[in-house]
N, C-alpha and C. Protein backbone atom coordinates (compact mmCIF):
# COMPACT_ATOMS: atom_id res chain seq x y z
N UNK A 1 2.40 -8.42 16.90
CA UNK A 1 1.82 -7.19 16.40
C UNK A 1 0.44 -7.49 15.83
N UNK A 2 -0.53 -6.61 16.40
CA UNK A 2 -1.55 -6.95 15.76
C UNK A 2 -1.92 -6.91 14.18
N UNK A 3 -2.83 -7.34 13.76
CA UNK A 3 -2.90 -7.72 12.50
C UNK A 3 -3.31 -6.17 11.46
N UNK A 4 -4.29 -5.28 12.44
CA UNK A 4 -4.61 -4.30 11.93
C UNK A 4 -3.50 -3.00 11.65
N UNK A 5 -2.63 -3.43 12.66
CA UNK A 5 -1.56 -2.25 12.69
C UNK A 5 -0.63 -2.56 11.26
N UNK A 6 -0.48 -3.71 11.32
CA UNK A 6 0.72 -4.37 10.26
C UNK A 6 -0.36 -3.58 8.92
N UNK A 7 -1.54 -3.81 8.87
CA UNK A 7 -2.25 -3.47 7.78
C UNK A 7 -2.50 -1.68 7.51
N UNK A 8 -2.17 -1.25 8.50
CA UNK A 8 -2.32 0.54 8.43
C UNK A 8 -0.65 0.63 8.25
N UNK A 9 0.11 -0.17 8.48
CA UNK A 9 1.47 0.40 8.45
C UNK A 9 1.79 0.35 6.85
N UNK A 10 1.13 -1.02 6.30
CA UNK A 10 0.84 -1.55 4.81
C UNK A 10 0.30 0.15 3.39
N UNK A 11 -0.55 0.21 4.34
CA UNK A 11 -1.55 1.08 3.36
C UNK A 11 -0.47 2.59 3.33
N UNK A 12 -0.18 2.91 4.69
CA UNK A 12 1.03 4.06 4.81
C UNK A 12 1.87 4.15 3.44
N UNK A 13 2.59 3.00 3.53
CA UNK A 13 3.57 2.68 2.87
C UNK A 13 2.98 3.05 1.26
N UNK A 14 1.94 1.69 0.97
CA UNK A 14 1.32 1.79 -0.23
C UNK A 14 1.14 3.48 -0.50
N UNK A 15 0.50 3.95 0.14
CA UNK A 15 0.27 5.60 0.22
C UNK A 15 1.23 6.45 -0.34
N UNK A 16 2.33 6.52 -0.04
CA UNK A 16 3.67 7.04 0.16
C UNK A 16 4.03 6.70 -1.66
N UNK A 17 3.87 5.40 -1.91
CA UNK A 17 4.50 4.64 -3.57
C UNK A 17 3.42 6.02 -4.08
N UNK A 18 2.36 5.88 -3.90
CA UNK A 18 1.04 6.17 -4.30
C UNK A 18 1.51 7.41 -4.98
N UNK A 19 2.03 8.79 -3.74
CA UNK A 19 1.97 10.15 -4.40
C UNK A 19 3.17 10.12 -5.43
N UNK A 20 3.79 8.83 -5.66
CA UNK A 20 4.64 9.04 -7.48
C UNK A 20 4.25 8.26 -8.40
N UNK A 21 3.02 7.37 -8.19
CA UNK A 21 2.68 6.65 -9.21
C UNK A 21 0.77 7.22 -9.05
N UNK A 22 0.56 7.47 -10.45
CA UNK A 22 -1.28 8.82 -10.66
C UNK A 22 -2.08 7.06 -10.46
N UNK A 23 -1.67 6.13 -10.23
CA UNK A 23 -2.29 4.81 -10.57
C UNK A 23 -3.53 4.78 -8.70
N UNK A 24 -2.41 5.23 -7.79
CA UNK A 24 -2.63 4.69 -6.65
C UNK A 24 -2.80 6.21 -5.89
N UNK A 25 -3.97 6.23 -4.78
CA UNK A 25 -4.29 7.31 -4.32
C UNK A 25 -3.54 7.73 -3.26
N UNK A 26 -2.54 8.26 -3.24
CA UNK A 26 -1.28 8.31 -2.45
C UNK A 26 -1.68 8.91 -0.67
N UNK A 27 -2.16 10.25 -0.70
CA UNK A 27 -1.81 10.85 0.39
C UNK A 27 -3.36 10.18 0.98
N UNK A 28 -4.30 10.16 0.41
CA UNK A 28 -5.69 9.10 0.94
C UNK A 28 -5.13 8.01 1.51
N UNK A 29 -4.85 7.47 0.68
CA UNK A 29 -3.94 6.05 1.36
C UNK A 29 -3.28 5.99 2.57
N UNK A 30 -3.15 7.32 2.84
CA UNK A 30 -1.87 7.28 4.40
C UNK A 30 -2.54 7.14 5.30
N UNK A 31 -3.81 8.26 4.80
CA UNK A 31 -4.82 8.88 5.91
C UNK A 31 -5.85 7.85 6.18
N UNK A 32 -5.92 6.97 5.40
CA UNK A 32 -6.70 5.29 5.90
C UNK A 32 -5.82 4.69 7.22
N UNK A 33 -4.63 4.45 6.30
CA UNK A 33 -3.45 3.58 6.92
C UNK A 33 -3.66 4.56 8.73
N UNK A 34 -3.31 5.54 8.78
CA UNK A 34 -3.40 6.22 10.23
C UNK A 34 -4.52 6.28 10.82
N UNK A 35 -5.61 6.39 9.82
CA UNK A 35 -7.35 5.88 10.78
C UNK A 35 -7.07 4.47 11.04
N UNK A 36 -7.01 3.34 10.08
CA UNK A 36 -6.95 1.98 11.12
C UNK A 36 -5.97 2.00 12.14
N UNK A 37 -4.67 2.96 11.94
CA UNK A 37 -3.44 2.17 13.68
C UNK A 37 -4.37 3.13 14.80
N UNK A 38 -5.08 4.00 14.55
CA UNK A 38 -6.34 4.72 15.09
C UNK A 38 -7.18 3.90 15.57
N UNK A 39 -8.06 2.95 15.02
CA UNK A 39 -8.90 2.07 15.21
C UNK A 39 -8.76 1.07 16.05
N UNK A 40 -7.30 0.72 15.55
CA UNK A 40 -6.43 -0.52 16.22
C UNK A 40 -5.57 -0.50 17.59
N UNK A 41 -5.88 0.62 17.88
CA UNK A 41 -5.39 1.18 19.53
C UNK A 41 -6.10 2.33 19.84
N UNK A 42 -7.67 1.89 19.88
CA UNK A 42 -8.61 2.58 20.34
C UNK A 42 -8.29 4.29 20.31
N UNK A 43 -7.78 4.96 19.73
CA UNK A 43 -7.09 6.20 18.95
C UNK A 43 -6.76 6.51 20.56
N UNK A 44 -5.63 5.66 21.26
CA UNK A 44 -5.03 6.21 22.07
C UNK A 44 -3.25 6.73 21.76
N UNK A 45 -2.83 6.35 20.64
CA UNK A 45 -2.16 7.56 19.96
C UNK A 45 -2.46 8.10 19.39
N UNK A 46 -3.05 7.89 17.92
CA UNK A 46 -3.21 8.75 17.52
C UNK A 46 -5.01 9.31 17.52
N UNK A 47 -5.11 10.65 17.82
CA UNK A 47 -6.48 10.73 18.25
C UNK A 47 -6.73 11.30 17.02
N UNK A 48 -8.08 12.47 17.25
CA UNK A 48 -8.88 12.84 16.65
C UNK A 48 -8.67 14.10 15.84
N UNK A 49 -7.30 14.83 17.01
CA UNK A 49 -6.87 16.44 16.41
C UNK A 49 -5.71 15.78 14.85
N UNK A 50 -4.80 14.34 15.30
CA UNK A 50 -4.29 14.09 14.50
C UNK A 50 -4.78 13.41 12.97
N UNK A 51 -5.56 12.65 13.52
CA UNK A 51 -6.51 12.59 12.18
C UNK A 51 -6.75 14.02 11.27
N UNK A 52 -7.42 14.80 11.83
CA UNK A 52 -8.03 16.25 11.60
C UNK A 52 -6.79 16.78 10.93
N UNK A 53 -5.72 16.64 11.20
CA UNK A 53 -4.54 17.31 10.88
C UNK A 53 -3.74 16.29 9.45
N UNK A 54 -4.15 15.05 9.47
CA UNK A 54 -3.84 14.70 8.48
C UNK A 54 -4.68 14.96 7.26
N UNK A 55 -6.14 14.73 7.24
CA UNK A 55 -7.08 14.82 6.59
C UNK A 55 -6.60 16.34 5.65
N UNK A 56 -6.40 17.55 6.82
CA UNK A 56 -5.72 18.43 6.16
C UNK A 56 -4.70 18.79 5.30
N UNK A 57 -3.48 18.23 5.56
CA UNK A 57 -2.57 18.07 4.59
C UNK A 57 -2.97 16.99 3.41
N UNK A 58 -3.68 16.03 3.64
CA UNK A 58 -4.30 15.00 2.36
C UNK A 58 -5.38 15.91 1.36
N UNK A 59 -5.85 16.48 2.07
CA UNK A 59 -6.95 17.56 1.20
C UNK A 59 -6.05 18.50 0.24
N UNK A 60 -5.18 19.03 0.70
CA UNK A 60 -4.05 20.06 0.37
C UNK A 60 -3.53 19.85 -0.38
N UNK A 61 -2.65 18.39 -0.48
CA UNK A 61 -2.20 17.84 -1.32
C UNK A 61 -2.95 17.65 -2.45
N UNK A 62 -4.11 16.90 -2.65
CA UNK A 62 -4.85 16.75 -3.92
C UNK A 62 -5.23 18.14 -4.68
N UNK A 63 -5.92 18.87 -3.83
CA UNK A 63 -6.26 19.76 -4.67
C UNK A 63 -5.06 20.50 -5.47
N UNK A 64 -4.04 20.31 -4.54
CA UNK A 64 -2.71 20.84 -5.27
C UNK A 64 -1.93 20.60 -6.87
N UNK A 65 -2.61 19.09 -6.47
CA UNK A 65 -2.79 18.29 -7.39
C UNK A 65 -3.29 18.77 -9.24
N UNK A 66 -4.61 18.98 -8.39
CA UNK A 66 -5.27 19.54 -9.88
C UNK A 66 -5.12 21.14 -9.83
N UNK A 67 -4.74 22.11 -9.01
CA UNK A 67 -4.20 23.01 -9.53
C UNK A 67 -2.83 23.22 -10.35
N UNK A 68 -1.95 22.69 -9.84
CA UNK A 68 -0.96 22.73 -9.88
C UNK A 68 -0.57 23.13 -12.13
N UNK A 69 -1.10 21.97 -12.90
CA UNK A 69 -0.78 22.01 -13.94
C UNK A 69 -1.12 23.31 -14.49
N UNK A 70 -2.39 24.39 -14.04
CA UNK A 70 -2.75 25.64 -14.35
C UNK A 70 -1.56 27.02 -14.16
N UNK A 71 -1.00 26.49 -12.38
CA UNK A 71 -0.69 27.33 -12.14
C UNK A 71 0.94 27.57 -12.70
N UNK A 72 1.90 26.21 -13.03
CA UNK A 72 2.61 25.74 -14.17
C UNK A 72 2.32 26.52 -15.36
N UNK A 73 1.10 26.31 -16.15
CA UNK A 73 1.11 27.13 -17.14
C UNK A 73 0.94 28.86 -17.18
N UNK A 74 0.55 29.41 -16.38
CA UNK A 74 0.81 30.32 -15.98
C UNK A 74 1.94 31.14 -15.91
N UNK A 75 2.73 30.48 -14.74
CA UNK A 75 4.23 31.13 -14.73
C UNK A 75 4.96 30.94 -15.88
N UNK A 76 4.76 29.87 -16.80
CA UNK A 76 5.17 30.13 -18.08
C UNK A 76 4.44 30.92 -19.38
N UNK A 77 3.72 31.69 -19.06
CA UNK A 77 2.95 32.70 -19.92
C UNK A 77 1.54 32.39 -20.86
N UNK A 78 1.12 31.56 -19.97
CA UNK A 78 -0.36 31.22 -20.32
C UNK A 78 -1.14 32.26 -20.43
N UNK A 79 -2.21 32.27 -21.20
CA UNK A 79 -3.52 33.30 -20.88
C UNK A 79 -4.13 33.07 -19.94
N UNK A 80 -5.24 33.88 -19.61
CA UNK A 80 -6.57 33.16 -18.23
C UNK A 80 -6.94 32.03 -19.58
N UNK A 81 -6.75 31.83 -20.75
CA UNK A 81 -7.56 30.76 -22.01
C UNK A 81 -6.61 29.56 -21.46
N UNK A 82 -5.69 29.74 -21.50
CA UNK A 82 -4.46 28.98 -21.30
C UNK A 82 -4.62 27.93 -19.70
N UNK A 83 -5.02 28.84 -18.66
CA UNK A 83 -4.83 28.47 -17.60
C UNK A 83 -6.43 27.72 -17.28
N UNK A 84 -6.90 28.49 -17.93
CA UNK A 84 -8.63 27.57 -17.58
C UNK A 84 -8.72 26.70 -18.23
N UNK A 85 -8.43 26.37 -19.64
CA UNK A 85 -7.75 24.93 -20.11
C UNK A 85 -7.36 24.47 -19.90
N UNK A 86 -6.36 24.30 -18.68
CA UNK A 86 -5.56 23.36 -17.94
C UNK A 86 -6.34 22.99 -16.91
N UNK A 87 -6.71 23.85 -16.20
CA UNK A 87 -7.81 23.84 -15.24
C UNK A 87 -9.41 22.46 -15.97
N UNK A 88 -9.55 22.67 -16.85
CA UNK A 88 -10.36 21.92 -17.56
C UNK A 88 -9.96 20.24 -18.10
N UNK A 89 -8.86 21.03 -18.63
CA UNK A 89 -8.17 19.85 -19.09
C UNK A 89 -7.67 18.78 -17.95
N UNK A 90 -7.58 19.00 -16.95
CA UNK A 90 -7.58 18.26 -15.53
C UNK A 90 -8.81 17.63 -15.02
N UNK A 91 -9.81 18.22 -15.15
CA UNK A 91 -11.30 17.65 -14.92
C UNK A 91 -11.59 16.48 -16.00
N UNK A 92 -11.51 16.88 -16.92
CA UNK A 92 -11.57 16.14 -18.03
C UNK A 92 -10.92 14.73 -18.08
N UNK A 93 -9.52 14.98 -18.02
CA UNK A 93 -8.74 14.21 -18.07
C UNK A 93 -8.48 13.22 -16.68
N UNK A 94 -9.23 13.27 -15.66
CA UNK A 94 -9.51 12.51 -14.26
C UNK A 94 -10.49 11.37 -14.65
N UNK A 95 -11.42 12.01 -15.22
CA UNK A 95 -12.83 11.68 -15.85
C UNK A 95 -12.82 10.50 -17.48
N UNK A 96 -11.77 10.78 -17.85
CA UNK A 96 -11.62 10.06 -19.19
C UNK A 96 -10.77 9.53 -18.97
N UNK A 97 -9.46 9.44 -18.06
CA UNK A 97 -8.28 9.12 -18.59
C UNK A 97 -7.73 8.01 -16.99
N UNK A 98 -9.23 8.75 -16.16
CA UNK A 98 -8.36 8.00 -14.85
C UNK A 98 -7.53 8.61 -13.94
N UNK A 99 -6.53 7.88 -12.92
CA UNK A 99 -5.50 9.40 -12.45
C UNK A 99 -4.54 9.72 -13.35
N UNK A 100 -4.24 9.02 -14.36
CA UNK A 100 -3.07 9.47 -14.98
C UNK A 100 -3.83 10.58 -16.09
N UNK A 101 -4.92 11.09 -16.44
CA UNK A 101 -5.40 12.52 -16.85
C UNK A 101 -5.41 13.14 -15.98
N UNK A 102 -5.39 13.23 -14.78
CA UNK A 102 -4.65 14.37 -14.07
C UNK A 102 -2.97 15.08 -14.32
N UNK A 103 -2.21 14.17 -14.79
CA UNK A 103 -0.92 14.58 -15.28
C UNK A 103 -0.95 14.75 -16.89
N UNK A 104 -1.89 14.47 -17.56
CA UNK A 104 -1.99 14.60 -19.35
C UNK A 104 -3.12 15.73 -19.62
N UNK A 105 -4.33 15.65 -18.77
CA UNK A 105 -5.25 17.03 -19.37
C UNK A 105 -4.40 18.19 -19.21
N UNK A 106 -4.44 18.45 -17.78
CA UNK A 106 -3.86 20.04 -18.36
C UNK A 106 -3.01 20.49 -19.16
N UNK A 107 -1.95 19.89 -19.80
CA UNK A 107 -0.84 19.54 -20.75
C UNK A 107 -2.07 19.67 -21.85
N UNK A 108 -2.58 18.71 -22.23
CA UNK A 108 -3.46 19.10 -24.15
C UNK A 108 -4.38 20.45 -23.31
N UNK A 109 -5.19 20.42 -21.96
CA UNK A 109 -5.99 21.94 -22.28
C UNK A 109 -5.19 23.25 -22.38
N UNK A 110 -3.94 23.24 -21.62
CA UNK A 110 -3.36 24.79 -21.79
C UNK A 110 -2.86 24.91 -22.95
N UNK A 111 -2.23 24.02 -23.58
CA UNK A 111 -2.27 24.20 -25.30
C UNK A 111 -3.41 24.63 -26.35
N UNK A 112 -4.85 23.67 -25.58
CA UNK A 112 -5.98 23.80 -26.62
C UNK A 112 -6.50 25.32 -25.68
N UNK A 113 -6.69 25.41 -24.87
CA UNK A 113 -6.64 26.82 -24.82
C UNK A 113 -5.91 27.96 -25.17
N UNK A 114 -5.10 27.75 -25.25
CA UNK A 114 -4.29 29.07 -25.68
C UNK A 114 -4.46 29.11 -27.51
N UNK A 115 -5.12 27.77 -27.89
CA UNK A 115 -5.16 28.01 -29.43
C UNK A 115 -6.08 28.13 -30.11
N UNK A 116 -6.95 28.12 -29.12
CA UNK A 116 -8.47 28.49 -29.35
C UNK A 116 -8.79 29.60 -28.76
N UNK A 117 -7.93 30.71 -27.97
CA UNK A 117 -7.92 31.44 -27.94
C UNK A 117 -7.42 32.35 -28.64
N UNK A 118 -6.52 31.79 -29.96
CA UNK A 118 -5.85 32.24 -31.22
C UNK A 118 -4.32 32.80 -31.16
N UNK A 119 -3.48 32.55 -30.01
CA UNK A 119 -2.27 32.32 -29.73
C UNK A 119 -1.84 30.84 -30.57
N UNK A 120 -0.05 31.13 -30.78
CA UNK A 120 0.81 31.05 -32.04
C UNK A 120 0.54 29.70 -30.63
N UNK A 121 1.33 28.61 -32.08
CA UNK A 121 1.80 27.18 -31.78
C UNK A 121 2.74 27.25 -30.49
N UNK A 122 4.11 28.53 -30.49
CA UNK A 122 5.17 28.44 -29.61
C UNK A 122 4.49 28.81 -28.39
N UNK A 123 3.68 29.78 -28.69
CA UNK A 123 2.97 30.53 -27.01
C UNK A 123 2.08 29.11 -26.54
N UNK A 124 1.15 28.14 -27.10
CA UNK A 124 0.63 27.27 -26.46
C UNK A 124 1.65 26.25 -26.54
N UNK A 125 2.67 25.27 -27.04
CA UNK A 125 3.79 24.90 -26.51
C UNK A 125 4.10 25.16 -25.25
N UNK A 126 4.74 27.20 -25.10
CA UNK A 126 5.46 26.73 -23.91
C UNK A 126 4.22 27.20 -22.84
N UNK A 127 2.97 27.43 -23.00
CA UNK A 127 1.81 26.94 -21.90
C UNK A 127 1.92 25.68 -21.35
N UNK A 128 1.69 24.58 -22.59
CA UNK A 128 2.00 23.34 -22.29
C UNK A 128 2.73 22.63 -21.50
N UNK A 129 3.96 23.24 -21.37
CA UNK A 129 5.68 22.94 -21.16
C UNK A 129 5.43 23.10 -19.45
N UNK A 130 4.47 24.77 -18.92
CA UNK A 130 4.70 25.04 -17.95
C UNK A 130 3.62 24.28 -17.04
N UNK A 131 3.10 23.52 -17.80
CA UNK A 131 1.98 22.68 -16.98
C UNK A 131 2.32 21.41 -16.91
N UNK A 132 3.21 20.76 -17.87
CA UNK A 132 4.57 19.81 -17.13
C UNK A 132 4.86 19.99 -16.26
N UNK A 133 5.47 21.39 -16.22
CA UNK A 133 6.07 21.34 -15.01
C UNK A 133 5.24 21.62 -13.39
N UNK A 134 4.61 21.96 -13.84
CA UNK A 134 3.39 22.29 -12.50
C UNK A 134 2.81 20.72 -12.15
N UNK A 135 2.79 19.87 -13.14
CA UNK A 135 2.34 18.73 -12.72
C UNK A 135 3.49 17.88 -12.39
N UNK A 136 4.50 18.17 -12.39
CA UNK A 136 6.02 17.36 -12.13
C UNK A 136 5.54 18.02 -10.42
N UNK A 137 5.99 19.25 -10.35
CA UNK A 137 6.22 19.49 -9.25
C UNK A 137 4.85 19.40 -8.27
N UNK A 138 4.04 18.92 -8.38
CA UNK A 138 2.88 18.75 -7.43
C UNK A 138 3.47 17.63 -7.45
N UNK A 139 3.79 16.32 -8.02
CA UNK A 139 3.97 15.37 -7.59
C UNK A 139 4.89 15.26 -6.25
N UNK A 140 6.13 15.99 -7.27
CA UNK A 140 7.36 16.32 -5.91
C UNK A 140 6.92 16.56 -4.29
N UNK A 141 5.86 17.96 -4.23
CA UNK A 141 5.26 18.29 -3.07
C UNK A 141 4.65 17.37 -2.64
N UNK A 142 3.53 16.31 -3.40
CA UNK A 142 2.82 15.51 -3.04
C UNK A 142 3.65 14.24 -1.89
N UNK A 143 4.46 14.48 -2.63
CA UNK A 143 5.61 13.12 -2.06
C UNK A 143 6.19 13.65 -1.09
N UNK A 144 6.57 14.81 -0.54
CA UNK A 144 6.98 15.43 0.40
C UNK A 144 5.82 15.67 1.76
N UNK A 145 4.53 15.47 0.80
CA UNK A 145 3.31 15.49 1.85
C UNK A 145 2.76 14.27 2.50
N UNK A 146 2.90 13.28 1.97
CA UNK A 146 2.74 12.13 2.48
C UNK A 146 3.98 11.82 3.20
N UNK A 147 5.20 12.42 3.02
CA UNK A 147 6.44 11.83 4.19
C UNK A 147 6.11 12.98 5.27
N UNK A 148 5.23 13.95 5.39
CA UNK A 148 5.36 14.77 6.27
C UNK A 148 4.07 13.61 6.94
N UNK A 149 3.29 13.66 6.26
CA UNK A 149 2.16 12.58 7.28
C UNK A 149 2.51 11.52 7.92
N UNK A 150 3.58 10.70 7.05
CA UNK A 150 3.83 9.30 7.73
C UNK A 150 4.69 9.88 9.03
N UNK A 151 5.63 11.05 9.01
CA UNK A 151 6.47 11.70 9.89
C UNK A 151 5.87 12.02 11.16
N UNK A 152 4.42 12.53 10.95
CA UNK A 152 3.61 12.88 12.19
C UNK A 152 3.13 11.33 12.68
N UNK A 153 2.38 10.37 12.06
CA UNK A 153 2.04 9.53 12.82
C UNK A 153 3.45 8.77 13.41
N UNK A 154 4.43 8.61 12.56
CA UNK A 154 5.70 8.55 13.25
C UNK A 154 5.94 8.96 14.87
N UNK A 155 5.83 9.97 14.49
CA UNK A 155 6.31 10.90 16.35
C UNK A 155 5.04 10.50 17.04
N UNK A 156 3.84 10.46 16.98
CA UNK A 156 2.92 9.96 17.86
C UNK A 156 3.15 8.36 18.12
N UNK A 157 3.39 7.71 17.73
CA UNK A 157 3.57 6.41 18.19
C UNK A 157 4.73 6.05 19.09
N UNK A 158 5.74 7.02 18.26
CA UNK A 158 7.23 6.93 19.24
C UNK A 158 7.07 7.79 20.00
């Protein structure tokens, strides 16, 4: 087996750990791993529409990413103060904290929004609470998006 394939099958994998640990760039990672077995067999499986098609779901995924903790606080009764603080608190927290402020800003902004918007301790609490959970469950999807990618370059090879 060539050396490059073993190394895109590597990065796949790594990819895959990636969308449950904020350390490692998960669904990017796949979409490398499937450009080199691309590279490495002159993209006579996998071509150019499949690339295109991964790139898509990898895009999808991230941004999902940093929406996700807003839209969490939300369904649990955030304000627009609430939800653009999370929204913030995600930028922020990428920027200061690394990937793991992507799972901690929006958590302190939909709180510090909603309390600087002059909502009670319990109403920014359970803002807070619902941007846990928006950031739990992007992970979940995330991880479901990178097995849908490794799944497609899967069926193209086999």
């Amino acid at each position: 087996m060539d050396v490059f394939i073993i190394i895109a099958y590597l990065l796949m994998f790594a990819g895959l750990v990636g969308t449950l640990l904020p350390l490692i760039p998960g669904t990017p990672l796949i979409l490398v791993g499937a450009i080199v077995y691309g590279i490495a067999t002159d993209f006579a499986v996998i071509d150019g529409w499949v690339i295109a098609l991964l790139a898509l779901i990898c895009v999808g995924a991230e941004l999902l990413e940093y929406v996700a903790g807003a839209i969490g606080a939300k369904k649990y009764g955030a304000s627009k103060a609430g939800v653009y603080g999370a929204i913030i608190g995600g930028l922020v927290g990428i920027f200061t904290l690394g990937p793991i402020g992507i799972l901690i800003g929006p958590i302190v902004g939909a709180v510090a929004g909603e309390l600087l918007a002059g909502a009670g301790g319990a109403k920014a609490v359970r803002a807070g609470f619902g941007a846990i959970i928006g950031a739990v469950g992007a992970v979940v999807l995330k991880f479901i998006a990178g097995l849908v990618m490794i799944v497609i370059v899967l069926i193209q090879i086999w």
